[in-house]
N, C-alpha and C. Protein backbone atom coordinates (compact mmCIF):
# COMPACT_ATOMS: atom_id res chain seq x y z
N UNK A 1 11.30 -20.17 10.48
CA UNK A 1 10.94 -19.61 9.19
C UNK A 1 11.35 -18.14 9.13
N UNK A 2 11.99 -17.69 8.03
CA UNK A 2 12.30 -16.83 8.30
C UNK A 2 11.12 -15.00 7.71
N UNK A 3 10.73 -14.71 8.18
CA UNK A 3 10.05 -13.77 8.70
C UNK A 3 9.89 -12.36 7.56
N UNK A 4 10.80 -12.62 6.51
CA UNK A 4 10.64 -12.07 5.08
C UNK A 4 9.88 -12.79 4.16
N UNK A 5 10.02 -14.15 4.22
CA UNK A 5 9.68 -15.13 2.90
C UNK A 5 8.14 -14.90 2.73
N UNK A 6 7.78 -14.35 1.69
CA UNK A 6 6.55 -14.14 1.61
C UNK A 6 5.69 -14.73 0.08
N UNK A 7 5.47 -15.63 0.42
CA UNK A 7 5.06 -16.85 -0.62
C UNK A 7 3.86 -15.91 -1.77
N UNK A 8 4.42 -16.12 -3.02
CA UNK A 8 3.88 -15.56 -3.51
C UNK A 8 1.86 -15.19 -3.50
N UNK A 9 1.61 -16.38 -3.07
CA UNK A 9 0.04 -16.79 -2.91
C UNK A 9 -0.73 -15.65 -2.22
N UNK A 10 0.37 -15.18 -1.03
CA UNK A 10 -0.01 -14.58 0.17
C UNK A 10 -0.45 -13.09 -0.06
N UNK A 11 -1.20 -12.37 0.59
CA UNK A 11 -1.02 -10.59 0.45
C UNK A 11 -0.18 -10.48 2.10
N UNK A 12 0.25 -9.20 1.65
CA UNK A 12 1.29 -8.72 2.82
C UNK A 12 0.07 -8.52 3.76
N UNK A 13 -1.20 -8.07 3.57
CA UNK A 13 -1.85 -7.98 4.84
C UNK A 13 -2.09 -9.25 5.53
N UNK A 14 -2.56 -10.50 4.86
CA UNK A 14 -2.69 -11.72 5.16
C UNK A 14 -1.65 -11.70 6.36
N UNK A 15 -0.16 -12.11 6.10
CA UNK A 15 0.95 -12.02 6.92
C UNK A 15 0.83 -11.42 7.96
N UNK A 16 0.88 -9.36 8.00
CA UNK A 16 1.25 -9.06 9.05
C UNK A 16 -0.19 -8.29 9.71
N UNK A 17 -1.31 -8.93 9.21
CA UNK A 17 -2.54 -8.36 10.06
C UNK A 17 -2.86 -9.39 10.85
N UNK A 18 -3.53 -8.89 12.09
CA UNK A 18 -3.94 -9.49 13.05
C UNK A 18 -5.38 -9.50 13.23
N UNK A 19 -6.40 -10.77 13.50
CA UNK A 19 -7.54 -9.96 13.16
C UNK A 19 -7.77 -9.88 15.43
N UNK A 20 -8.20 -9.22 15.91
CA UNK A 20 -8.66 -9.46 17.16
C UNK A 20 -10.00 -9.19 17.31
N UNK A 21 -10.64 -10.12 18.04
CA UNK A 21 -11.95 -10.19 18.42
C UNK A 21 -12.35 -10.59 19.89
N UNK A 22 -13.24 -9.82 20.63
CA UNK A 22 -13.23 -10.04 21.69
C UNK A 22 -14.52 -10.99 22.39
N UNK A 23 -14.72 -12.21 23.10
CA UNK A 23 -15.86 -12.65 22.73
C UNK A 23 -16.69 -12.80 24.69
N UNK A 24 -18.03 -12.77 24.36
CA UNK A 24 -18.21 -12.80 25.67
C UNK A 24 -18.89 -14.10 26.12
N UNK A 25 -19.45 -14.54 27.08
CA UNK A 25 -20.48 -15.87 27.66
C UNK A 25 -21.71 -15.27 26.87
N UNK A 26 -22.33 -15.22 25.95
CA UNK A 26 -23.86 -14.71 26.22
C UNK A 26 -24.63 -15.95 25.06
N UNK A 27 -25.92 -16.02 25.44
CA UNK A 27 -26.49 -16.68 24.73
C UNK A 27 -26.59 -16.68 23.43
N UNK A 28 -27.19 -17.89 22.45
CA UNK A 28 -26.37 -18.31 21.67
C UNK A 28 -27.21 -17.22 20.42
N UNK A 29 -28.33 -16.88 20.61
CA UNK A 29 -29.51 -15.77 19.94
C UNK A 29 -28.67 -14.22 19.99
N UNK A 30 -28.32 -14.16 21.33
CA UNK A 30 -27.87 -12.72 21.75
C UNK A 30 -26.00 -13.17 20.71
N UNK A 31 -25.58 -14.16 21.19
CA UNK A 31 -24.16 -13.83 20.55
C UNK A 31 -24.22 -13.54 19.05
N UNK A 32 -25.23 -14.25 18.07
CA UNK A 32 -25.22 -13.78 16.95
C UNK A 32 -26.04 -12.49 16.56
N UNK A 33 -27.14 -12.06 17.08
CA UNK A 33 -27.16 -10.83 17.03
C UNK A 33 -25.62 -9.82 17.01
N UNK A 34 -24.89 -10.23 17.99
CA UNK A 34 -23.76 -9.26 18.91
C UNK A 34 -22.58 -9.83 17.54
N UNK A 35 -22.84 -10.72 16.98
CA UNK A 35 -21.40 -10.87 15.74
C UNK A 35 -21.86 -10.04 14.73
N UNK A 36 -22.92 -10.04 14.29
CA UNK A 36 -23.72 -8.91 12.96
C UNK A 36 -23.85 -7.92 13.30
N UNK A 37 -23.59 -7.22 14.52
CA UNK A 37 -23.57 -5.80 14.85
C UNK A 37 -22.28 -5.14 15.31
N UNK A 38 -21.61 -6.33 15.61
CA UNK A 38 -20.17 -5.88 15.95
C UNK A 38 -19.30 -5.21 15.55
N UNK A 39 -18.26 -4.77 16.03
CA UNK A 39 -17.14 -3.89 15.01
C UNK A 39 -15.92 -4.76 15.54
N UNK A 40 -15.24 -5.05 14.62
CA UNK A 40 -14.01 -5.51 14.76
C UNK A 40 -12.72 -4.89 14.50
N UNK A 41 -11.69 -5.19 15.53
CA UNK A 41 -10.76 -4.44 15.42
C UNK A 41 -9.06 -4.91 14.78
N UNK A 42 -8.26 -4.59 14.02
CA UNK A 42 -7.32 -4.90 13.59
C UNK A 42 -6.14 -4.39 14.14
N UNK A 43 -5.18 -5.22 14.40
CA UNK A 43 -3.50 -4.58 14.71
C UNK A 43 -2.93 -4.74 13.34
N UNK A 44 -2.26 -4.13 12.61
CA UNK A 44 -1.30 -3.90 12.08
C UNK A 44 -0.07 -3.82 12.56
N UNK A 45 0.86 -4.21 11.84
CA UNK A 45 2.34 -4.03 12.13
C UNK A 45 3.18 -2.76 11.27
N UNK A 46 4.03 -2.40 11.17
CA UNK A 46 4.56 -0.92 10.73
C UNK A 46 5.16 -1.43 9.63
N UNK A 47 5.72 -2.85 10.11
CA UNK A 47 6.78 -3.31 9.12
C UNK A 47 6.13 -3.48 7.65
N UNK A 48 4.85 -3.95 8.15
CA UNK A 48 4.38 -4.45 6.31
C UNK A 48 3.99 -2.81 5.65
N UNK A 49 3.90 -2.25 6.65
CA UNK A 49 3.61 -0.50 5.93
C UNK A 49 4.96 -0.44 5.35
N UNK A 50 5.80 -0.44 6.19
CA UNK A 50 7.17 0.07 5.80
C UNK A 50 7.48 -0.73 4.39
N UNK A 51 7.50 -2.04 4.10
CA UNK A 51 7.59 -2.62 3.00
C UNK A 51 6.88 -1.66 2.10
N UNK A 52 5.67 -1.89 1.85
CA UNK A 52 4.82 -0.73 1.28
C UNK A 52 5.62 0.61 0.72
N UNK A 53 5.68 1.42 1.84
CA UNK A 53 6.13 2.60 1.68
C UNK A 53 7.86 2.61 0.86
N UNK A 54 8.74 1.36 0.89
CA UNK A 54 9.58 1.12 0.18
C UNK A 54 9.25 1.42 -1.20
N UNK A 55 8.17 0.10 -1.62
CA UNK A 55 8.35 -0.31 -3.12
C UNK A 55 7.07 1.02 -3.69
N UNK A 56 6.04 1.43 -2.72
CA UNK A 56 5.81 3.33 -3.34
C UNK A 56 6.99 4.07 -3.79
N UNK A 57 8.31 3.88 -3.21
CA UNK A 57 8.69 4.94 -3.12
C UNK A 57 9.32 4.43 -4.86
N UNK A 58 10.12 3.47 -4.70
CA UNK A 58 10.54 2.87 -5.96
C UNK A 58 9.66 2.68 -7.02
N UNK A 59 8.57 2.62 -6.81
CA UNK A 59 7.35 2.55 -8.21
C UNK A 59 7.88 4.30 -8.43
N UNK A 60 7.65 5.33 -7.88
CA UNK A 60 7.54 6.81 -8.04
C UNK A 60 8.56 7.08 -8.41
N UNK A 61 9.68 6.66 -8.22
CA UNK A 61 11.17 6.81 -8.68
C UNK A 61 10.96 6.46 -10.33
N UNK A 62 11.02 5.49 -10.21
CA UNK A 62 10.90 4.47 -11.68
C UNK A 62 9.90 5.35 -12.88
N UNK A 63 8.60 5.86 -11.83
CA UNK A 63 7.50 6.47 -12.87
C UNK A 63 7.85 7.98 -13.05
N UNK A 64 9.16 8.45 -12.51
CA UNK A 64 9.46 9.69 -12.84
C UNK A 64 11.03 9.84 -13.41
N UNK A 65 11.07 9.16 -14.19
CA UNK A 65 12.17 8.34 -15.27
C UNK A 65 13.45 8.08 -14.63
N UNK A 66 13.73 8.07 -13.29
CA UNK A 66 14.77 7.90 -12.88
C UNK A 66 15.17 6.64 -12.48
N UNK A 67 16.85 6.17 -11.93
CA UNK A 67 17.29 4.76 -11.79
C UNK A 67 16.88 5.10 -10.21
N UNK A 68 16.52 3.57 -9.53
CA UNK A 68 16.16 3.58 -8.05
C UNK A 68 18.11 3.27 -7.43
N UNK A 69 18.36 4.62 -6.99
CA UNK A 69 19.22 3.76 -6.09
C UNK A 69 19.20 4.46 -4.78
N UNK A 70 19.99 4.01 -4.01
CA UNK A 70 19.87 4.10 -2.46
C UNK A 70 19.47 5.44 -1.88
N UNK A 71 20.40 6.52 -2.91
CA UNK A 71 20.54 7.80 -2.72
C UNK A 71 19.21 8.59 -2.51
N UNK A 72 18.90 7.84 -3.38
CA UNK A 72 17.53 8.55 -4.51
C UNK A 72 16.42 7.93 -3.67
N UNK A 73 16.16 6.72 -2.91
CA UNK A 73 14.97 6.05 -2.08
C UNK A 73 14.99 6.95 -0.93
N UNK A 74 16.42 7.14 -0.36
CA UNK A 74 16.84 7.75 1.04
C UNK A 74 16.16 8.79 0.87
N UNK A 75 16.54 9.81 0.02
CA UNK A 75 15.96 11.60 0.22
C UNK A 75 14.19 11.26 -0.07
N UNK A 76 13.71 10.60 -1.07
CA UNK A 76 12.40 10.65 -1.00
C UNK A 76 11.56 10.29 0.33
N UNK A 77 12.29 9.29 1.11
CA UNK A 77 12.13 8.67 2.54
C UNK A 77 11.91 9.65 3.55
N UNK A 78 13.14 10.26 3.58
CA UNK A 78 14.02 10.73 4.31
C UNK A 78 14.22 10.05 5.40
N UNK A 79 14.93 9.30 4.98
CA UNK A 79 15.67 8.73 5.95
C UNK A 79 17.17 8.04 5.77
N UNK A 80 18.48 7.84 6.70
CA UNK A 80 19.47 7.47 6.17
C UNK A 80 20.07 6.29 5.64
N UNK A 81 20.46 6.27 4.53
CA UNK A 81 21.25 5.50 3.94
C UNK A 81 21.38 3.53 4.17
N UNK A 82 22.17 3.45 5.58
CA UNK A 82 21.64 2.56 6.17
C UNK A 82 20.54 1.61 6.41
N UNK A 83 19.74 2.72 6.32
CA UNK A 83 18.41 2.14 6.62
C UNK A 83 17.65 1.60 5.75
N UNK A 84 17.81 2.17 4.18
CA UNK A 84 17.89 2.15 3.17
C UNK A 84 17.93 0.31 2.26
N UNK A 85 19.86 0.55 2.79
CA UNK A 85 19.93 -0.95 2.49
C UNK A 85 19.78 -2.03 3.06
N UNK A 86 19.17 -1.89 4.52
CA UNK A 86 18.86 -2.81 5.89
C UNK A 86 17.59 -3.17 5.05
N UNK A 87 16.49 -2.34 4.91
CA UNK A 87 15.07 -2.98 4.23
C UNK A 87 15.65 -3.46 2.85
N UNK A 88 16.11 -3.06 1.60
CA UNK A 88 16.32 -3.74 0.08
C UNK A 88 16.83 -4.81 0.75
N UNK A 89 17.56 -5.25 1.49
CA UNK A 89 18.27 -6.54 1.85
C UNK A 89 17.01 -7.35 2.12
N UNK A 90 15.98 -7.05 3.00
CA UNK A 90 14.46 -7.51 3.59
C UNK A 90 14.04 -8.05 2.22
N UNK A 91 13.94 -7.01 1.50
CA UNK A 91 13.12 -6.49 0.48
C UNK A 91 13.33 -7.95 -1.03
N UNK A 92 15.13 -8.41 -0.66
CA UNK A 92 15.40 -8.75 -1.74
C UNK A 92 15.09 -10.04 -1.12
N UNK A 93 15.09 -10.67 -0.23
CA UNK A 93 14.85 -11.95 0.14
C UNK A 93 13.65 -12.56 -0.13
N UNK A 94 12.76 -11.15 -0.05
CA UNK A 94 11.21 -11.61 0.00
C UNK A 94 10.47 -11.76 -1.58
N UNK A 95 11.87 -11.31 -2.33
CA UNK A 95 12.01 -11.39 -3.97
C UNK A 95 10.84 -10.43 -4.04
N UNK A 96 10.60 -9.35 -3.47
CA UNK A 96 10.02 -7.91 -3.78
C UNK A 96 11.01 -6.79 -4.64
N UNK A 97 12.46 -7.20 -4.44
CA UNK A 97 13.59 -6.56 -5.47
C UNK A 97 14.03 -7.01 -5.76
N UNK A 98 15.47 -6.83 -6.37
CA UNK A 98 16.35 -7.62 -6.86
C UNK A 98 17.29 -6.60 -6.49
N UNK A 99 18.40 -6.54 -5.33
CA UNK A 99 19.31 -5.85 -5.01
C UNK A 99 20.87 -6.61 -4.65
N UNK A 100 22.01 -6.17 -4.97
CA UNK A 100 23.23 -6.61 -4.42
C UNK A 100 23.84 -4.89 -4.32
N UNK A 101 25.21 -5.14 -3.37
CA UNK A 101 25.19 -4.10 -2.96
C UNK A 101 26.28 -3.68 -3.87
N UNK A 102 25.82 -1.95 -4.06
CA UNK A 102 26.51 -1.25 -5.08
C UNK A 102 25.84 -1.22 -6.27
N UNK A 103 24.52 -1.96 -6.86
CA UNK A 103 23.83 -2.01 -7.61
C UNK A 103 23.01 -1.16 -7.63
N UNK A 104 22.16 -0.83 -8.60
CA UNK A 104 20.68 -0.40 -9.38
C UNK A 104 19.71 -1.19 -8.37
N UNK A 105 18.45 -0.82 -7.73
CA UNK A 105 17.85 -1.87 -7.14
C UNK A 105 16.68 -2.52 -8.61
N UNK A 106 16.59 -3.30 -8.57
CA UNK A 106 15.38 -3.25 -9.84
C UNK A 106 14.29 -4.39 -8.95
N UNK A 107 12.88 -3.90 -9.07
CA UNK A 107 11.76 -4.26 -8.63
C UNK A 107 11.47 -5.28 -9.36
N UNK A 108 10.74 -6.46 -8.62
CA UNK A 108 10.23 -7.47 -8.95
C UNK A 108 8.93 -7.00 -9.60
N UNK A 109 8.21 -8.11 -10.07
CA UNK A 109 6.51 -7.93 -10.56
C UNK A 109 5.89 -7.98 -9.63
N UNK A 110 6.37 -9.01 -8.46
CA UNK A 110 5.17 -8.46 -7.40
C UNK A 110 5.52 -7.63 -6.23
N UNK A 111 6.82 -6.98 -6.52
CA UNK A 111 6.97 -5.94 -5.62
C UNK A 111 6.28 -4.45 -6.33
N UNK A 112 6.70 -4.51 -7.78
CA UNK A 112 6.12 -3.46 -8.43
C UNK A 112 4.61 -3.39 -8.30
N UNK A 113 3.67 -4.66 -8.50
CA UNK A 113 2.32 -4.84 -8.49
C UNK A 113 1.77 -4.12 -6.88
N UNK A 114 2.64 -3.89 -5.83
CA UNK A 114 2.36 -3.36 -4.67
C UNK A 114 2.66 -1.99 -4.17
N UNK A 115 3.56 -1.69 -5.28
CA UNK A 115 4.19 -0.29 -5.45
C UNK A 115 2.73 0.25 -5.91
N UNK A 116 2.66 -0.02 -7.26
CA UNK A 116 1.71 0.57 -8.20
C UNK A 116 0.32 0.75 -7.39
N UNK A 117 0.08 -0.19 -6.82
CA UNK A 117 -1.34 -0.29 -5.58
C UNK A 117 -1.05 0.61 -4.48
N UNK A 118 -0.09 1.04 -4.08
CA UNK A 118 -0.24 2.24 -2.78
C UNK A 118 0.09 3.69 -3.68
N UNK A 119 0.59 3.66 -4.34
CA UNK A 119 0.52 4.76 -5.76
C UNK A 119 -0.96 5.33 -6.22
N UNK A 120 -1.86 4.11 -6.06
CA UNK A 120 -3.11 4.05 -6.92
C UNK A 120 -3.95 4.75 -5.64
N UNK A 121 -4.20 3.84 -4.70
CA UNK A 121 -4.53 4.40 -3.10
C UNK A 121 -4.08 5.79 -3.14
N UNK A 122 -3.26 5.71 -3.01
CA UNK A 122 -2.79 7.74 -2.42
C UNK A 122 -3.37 7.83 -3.40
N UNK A 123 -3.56 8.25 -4.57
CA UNK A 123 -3.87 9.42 -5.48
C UNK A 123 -5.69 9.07 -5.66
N UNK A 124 -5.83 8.16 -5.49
CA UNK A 124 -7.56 7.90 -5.60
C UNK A 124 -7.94 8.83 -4.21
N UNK A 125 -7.65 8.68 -2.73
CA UNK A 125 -7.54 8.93 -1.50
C UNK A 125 -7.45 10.84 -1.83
N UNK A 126 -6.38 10.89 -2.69
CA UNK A 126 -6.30 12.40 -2.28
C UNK A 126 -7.40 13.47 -3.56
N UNK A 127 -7.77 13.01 -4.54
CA UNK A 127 -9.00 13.11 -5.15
C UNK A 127 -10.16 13.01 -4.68
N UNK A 128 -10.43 12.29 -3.45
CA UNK A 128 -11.95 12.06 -2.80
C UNK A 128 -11.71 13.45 -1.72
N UNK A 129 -10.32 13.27 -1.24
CA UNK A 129 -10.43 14.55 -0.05
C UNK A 129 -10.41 15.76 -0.73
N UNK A 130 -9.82 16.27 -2.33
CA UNK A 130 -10.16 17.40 -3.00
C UNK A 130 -11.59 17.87 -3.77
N UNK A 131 -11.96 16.78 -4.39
CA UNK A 131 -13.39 16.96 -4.75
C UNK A 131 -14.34 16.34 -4.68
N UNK A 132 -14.24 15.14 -3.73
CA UNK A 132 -15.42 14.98 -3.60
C UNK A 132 -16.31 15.14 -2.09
N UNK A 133 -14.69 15.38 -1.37
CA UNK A 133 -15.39 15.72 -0.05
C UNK A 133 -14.91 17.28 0.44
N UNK A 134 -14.26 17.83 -1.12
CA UNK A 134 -14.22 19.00 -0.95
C UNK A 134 -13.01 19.66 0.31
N UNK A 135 -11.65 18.91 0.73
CA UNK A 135 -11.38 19.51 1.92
C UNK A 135 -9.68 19.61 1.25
N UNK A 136 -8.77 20.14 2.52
CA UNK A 136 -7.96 20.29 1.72
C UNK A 136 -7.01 18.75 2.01
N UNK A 137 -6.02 18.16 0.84
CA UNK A 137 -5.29 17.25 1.08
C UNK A 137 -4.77 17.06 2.34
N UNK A 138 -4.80 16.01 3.13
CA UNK A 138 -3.89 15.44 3.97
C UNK A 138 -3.15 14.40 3.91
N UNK A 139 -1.84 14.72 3.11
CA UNK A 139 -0.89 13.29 2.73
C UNK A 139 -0.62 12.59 4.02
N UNK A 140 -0.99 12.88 5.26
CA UNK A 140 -0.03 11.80 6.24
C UNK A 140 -1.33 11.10 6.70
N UNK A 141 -2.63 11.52 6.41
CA UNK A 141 -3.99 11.08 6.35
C UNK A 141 -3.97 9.83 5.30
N UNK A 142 -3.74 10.40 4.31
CA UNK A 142 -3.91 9.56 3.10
C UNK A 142 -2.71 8.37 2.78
N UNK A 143 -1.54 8.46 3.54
CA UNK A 143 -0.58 7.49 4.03
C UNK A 143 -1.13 6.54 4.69
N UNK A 144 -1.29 7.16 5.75
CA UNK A 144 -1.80 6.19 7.07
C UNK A 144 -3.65 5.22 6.71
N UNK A 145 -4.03 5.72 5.30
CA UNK A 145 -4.80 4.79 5.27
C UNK A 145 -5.03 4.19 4.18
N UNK A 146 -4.04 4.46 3.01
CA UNK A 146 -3.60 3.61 1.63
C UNK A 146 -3.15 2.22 2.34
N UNK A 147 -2.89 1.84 3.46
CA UNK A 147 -2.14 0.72 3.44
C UNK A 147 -3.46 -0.49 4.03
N UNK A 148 -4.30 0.48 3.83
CA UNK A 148 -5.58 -0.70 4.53
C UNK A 148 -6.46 -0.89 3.64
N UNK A 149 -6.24 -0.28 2.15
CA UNK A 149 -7.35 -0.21 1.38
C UNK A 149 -6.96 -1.58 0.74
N UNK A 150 -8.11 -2.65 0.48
CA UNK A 150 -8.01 -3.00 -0.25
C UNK A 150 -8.60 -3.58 -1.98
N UNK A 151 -8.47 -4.72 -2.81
CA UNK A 151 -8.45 -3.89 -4.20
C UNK A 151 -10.50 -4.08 -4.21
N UNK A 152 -11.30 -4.78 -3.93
CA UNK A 152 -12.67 -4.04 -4.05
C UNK A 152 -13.25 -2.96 -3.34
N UNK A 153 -12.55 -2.22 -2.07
CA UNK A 153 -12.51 -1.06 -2.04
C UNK A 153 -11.94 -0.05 -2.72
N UNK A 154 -10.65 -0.28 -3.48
CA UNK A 154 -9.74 0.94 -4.18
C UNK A 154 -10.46 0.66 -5.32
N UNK A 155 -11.41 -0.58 -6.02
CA UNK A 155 -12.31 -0.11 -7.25
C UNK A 155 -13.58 0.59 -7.03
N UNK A 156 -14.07 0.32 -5.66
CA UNK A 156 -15.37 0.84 -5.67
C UNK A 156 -15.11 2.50 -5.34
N UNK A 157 -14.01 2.96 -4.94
CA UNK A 157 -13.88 4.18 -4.11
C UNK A 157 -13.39 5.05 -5.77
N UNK A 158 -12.52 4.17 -7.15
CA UNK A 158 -12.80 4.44 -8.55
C UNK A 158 -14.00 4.80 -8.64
N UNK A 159 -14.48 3.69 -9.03
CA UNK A 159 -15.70 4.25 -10.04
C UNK A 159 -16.91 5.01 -8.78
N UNK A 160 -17.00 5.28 -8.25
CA UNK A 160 -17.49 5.93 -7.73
C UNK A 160 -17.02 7.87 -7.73
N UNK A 161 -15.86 7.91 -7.99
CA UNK A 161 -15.14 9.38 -8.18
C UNK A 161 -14.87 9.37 -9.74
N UNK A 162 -15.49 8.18 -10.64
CA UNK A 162 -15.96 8.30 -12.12
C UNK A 162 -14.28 7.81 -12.86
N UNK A 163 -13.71 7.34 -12.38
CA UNK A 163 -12.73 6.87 -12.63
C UNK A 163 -11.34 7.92 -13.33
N UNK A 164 -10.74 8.52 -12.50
CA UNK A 164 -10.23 9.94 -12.61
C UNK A 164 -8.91 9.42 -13.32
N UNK A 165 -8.36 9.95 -14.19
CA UNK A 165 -7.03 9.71 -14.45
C UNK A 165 -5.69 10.45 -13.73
N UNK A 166 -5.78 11.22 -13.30
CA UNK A 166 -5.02 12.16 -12.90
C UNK A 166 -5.53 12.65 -11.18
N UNK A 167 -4.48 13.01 -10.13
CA UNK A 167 -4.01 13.27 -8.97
C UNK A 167 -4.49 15.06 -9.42
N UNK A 168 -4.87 15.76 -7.67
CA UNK A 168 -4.75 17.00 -8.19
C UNK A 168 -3.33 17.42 -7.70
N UNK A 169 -2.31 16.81 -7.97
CA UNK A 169 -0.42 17.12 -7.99
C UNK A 169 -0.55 17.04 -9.50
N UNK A 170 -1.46 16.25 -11.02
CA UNK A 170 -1.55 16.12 -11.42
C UNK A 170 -0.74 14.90 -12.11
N UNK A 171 -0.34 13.94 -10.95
CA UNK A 171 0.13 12.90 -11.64
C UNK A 171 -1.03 11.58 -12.04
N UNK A 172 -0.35 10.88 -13.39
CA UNK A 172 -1.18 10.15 -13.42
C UNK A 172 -1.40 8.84 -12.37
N UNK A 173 -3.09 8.40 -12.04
CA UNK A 173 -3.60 7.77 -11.63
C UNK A 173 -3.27 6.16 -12.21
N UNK A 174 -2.84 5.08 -11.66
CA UNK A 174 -2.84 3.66 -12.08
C UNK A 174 -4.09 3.13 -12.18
N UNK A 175 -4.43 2.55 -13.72
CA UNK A 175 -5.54 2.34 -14.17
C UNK A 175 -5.98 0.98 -13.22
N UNK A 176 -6.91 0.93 -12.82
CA UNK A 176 -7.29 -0.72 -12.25
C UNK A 176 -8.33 -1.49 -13.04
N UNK A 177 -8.74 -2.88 -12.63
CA UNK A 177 -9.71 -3.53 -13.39
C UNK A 177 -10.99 -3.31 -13.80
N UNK A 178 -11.14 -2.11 -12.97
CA UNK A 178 -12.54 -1.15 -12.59
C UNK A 178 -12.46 -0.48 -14.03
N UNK A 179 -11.17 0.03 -14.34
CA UNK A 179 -11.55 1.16 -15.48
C UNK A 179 -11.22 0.66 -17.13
N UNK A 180 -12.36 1.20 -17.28
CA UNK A 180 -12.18 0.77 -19.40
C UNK A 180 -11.55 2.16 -20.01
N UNK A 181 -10.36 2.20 -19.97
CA UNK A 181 -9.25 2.94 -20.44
C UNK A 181 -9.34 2.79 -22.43
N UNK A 182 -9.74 3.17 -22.78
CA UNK A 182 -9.34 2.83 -24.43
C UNK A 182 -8.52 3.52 -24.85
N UNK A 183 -8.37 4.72 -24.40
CA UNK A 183 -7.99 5.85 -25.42
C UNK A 183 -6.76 5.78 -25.00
């Protein structure tokens, strides 16, 4: 099977999370005590970040009126060229884009729907570290843990910061199911 195909049904964490749990001999009173108090630990893989951090980068492209192409993913990345079209190639199999080479890349709905969600994460993430916990931004903080949030945490961690429209970079915030937007 090949190791992109990612059935629509699925979330990318489903795929590339691991759950690990470690278990011991103990009686059967003491083991469930020891499961309700436990902490469990997760591996992640880089790759499903890296997917991630792709179609962010292309949602941000797109939401700052520009065409996504290689040039333009690379410098926001920073990283080269190559590398670039090694993942859209990933990217297009897993029908997260729509790329051929020499083209415009243009985003799928459910590559965009995952863009827009680590978009939403960072800027909810960097609003809690400016005012509500008062400290200063840490984007490689707030990277490294947009990719674990998921969506009844990124609503409750909303309405709990009153449902903010705006980043203090002052970009706008992606509305979620949490917020009654009228205006």
């Amino acid at each position: 099977m090949n190791p992109w195909h990612i059935p629509r049904s699925v979330s990318l964490k489903a795929i590339y999370t691991k759950k690990v749990a470690s278990t011991r001999r103990t009686s059967s009173v003491k083991n469930e005590r020891r499961k309700q108090d436990e902490e469990e630990l997760y591996i992640g893989t880089a790759e499903s970040e890296h997917i991630e951090m792709y179609l962010k980068a292309l949602w941000y492209i797109v939401e700052k009126g520009e065409e996504p192409k290689i040039s333009s993913i690379a410098k926001l990345l920073n990283i080269r060229q190559p590398s670039v079209v090694e993942m859209l190639r990933k990217l297009n199999e897993a029908n997260l884009v729509e790329y051929e080479r020499g083209s415009i890349v243009r985003v799928t709905s459910q590559g965009n729907n995952i863009g827009r969600q680590m978009i939403r994460n960072t800027r909810l993430l960097e609003v809690m570290m400016k005012y509500a916990l008062k400290i200063d931004i840490d984007e490689e903080m707030a990277c490294g843990i947009e990719h674990h949030m998921n969506n009844e945490f990124t609503d409750a961690l909303c309405t709990l910061l009153k449902h903010p429209r705006k980043c203090p970079h002052g970009h706008n915030i992606p509305a979620g199911k949490c917020c009654n937007r009228s205006s």
